[in-house]
Protein backbone atom coordinates (compact mmCIF):
# COMPACT_ATOMS: atom_id res chain seq x y z
CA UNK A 1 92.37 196.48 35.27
CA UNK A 2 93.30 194.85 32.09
CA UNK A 3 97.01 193.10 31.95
CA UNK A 4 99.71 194.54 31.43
CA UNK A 5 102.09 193.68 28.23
CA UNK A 6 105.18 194.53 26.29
CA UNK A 7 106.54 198.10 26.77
CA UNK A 8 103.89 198.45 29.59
CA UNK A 9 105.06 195.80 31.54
CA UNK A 10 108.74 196.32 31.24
CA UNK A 11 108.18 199.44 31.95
CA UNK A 12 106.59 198.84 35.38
CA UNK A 13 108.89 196.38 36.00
CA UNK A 14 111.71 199.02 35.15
CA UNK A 15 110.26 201.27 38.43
CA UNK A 16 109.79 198.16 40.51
CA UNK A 17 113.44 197.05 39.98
CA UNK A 18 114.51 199.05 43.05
CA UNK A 19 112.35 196.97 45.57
CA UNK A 20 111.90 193.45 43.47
CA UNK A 21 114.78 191.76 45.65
CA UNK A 22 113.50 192.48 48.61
CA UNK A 23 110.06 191.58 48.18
CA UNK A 24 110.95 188.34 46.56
CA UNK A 25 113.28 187.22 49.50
CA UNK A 26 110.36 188.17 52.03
CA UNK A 27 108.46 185.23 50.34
CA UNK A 28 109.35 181.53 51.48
CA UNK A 29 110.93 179.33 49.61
CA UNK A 30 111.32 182.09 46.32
CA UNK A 31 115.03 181.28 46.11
CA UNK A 32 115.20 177.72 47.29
CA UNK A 33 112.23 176.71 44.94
CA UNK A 34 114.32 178.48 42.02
CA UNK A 35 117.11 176.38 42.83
CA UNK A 36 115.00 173.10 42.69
CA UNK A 37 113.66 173.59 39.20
CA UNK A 38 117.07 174.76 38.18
CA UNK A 39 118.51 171.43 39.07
CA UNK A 40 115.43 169.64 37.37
CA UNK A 41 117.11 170.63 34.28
CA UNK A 42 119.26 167.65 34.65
CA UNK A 43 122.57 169.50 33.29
CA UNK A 44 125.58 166.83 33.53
CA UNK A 45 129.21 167.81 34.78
CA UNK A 46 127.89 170.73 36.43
CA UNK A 47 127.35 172.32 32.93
CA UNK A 48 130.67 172.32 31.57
CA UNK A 49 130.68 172.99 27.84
CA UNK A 50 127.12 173.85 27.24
CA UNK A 51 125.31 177.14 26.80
CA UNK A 52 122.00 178.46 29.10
CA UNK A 53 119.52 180.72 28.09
CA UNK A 54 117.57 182.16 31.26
CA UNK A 55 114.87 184.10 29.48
CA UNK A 56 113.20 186.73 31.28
CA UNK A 57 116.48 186.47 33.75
CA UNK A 58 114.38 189.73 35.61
CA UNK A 59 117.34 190.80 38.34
CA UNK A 60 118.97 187.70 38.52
CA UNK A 61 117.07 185.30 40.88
CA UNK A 62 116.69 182.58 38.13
CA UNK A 63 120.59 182.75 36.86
CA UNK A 64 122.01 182.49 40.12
CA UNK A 65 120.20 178.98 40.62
CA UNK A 66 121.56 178.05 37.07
CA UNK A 67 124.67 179.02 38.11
CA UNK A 68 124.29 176.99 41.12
CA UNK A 69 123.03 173.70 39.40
CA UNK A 70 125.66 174.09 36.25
CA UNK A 71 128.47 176.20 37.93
CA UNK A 72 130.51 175.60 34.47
CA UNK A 73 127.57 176.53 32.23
CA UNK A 74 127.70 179.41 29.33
CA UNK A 75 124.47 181.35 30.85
CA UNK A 76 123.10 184.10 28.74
CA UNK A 77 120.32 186.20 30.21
CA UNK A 78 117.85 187.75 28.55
CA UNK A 79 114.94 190.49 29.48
CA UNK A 80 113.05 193.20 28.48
CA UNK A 81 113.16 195.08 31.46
CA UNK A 82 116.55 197.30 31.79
CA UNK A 83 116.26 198.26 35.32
CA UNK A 84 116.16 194.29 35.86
CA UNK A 85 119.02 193.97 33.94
CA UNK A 86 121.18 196.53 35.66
CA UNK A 87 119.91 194.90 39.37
CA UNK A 88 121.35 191.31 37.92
CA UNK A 89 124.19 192.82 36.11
CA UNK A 90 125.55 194.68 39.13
CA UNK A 91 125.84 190.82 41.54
CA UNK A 92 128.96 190.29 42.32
CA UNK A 93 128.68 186.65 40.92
CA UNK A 94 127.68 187.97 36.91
CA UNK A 95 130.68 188.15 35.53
CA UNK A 96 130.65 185.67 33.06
CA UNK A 97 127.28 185.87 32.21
CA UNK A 98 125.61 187.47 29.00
CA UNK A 99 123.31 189.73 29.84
CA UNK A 100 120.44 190.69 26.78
CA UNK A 101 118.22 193.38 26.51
CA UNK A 102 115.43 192.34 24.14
CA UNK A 103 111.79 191.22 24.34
CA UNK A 104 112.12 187.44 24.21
CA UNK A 105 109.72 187.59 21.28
CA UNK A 106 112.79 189.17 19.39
CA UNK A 107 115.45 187.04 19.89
CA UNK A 108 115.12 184.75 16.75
CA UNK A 109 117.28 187.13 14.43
CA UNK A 110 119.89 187.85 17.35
CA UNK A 111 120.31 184.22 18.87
CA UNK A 112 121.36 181.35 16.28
CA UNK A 113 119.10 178.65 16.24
CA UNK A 114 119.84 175.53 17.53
CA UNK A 115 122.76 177.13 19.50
CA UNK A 116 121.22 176.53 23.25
CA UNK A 117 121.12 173.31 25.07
CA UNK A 118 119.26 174.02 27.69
CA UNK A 119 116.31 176.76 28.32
CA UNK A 120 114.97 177.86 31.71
CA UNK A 121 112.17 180.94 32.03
CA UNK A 122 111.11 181.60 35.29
CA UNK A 123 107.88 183.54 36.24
CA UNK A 124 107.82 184.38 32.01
CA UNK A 125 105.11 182.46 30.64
CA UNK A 126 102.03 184.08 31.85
CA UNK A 127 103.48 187.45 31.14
CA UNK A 128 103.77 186.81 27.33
CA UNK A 129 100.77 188.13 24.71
CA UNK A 130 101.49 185.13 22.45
CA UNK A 131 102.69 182.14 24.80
CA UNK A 132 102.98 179.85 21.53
CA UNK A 133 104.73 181.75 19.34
CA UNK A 134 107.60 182.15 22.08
CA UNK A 135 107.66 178.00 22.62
CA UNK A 136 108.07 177.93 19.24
CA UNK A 137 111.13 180.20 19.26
CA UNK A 138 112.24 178.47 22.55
CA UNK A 139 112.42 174.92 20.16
CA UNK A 140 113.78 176.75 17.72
CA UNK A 141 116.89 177.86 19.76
CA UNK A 142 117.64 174.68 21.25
CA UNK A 143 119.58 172.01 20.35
CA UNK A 144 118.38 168.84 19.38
CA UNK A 145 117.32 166.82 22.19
CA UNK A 146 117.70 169.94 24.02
CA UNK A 147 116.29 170.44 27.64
CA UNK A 148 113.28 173.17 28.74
CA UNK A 149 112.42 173.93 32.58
CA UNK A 150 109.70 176.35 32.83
CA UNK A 151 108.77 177.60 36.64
CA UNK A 152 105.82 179.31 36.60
CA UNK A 153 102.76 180.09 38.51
CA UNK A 154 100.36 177.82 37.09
CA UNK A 155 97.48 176.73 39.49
CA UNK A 156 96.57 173.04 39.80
CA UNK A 157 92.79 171.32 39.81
CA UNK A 158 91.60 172.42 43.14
CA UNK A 159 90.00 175.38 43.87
CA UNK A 160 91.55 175.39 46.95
CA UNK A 161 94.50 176.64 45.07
CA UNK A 162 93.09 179.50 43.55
CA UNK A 163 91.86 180.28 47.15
CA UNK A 164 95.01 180.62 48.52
CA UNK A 165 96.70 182.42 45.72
CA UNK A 166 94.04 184.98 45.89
CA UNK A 167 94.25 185.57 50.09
CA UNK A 168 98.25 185.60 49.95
CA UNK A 169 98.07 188.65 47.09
CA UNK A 170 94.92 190.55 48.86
CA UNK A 171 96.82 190.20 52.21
CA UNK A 172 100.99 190.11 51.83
CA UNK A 173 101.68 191.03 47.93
CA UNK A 174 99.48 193.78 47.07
CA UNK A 175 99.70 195.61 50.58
CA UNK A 176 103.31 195.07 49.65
CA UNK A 177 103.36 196.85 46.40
CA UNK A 178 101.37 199.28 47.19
CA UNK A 179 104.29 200.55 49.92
CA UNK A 180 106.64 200.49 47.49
CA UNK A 181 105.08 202.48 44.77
CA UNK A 182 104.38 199.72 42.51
CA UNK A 183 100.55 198.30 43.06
CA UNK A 184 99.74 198.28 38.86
CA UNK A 185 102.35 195.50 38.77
CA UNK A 186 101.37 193.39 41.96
CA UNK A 187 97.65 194.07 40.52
CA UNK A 188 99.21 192.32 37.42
CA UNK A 189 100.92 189.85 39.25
CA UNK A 190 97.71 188.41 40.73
CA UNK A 191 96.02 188.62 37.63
CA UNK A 192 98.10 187.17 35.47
CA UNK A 193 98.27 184.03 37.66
CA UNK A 194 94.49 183.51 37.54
CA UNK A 195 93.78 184.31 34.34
CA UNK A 196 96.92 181.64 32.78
CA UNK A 197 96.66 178.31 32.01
CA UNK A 198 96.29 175.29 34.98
CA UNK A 199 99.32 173.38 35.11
CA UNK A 200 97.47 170.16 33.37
CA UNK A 201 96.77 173.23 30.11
CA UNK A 202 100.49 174.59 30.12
CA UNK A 203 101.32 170.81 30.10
CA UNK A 204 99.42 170.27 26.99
CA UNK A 205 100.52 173.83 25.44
CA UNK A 206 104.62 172.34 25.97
CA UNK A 207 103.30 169.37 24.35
CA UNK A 208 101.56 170.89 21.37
CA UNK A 209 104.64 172.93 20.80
CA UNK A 210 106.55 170.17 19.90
CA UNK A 211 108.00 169.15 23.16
CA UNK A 212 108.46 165.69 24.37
CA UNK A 213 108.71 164.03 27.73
CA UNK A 214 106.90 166.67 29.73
CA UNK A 215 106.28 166.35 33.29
CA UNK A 216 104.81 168.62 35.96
CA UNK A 217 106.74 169.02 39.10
CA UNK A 218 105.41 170.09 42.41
CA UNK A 219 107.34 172.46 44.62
CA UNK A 220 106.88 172.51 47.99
CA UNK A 221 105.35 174.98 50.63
CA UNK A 222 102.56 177.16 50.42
CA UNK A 223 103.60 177.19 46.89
CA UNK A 224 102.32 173.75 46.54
CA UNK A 225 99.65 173.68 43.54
CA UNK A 226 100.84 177.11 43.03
CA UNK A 227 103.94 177.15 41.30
CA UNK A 228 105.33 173.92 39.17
CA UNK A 229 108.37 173.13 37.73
CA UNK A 230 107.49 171.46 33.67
CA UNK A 231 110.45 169.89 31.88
CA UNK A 232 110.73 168.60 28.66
CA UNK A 233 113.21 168.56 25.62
CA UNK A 234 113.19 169.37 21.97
CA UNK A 235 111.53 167.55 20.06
CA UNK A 236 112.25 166.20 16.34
CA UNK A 237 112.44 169.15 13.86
CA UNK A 238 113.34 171.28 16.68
């Protein structure tokens, strides 16, 4: 199976909308670890006065932990994936929010540049054909000094990681997807984990894009060396 990408992905994401939320709440620590990187941001005053982009906001997990870190925030969200956007869109707590439908590669002639403060994309990076080119759109958006959290599934050294990544999809997430109709996706979903960077190489991608003090963040769980919060902010020419 090769990955899947731009209309093909949203598209599969568009028939797994119906089951997403469940599936992700049946996995420890989704929400709670969502939450964490949110507040890793750093946001000050709960948010009040600035503007959030959540790129690839899926059905809303990620903007509901902004909105619980920065409360007061602006939050725009933006995806490719309608059905997503109609599961997010529908919670009773986004009113308020912008909601965008657009590939995030498109968003440099709809969003002004430099009008962001903050950026957070969870689970997006590994998805994207051309990881680079979106940074550089990410920098572009934000203001200077501007603040990035990525969360994303990015393996550490040991191959004890890749180990348990691979027995938690064979045995809980595929089975899974396969009940509900969508096992192309959770095929992807495994895939597209082991075949992205190592937390160390995203590291190095943030920095190469221009970003400046990046760190990697460990979340807890079974997650751990799994998933990793990076942070960073805009660098100069931003």
């Amino acid at each position: 199976m090769t990955l899947l990408r731009d209309d093909d992905l949203s598209a599969a994401f568009d028939h797994g909308s119906a089951a997403y939320d469940r599936l992700v709440a049946a996995s420890p620590g989704y929400h709670a670890h969502l939450r964490r990187s949110a507040r890793r941001l750093g946001l000050p005053d709960g948010g009040r006065g600035l503007r959030v982009l959540d790129l690839g906001c899926g059905t809303g997990a990620s903007t509901a932990a902004l909105l619980a870190a920065a409360p007061y925030a602006r939050i725009t969200g933006v995806d490719a994936s309608d059905g997503m956007l109609d599961r997010a869109a529908a919670k009773s707590w986004a009113q308020g929010v912008d909601f965008v439908h657009a590939p995030v590669e498109e968003l440099a002639g709809r969003l002004r540049p430099g009008s962001f403060d903050a950026v957070f994309a969870g689970y997006l990076f590994r998805n994207l054909a051309d990881p680079d080119k979106v940074l550089d759109l990410v920098r572009g958006l934000l203001a200077p000094d501007g603040r990035l959290a990525v969360h994303e599934y990015t393996l550490g050294g040991s191959p004890v990681h890749r180990a348990v990544w691979n027995t938690v999809c064979a045995t809980v997430i595929q089975p899974a997807g396969r009940l509900t109709g969508d096992a192309e996706l959770y095929r992807h979903l495994r895939r597209s984990v082991v075949e992205f960077d190592t937390a160390p190489a995203f590291a190095r991608r943030l920095c190469r894009a221009g970003f400046t003090d990046v760190r990697v963040l460990p979340l807890p769980g079974w997650q751990t060396g799994i998933t990793h919060t990076f942070v960073g902010r805009a660098g100069e020419g931003a």
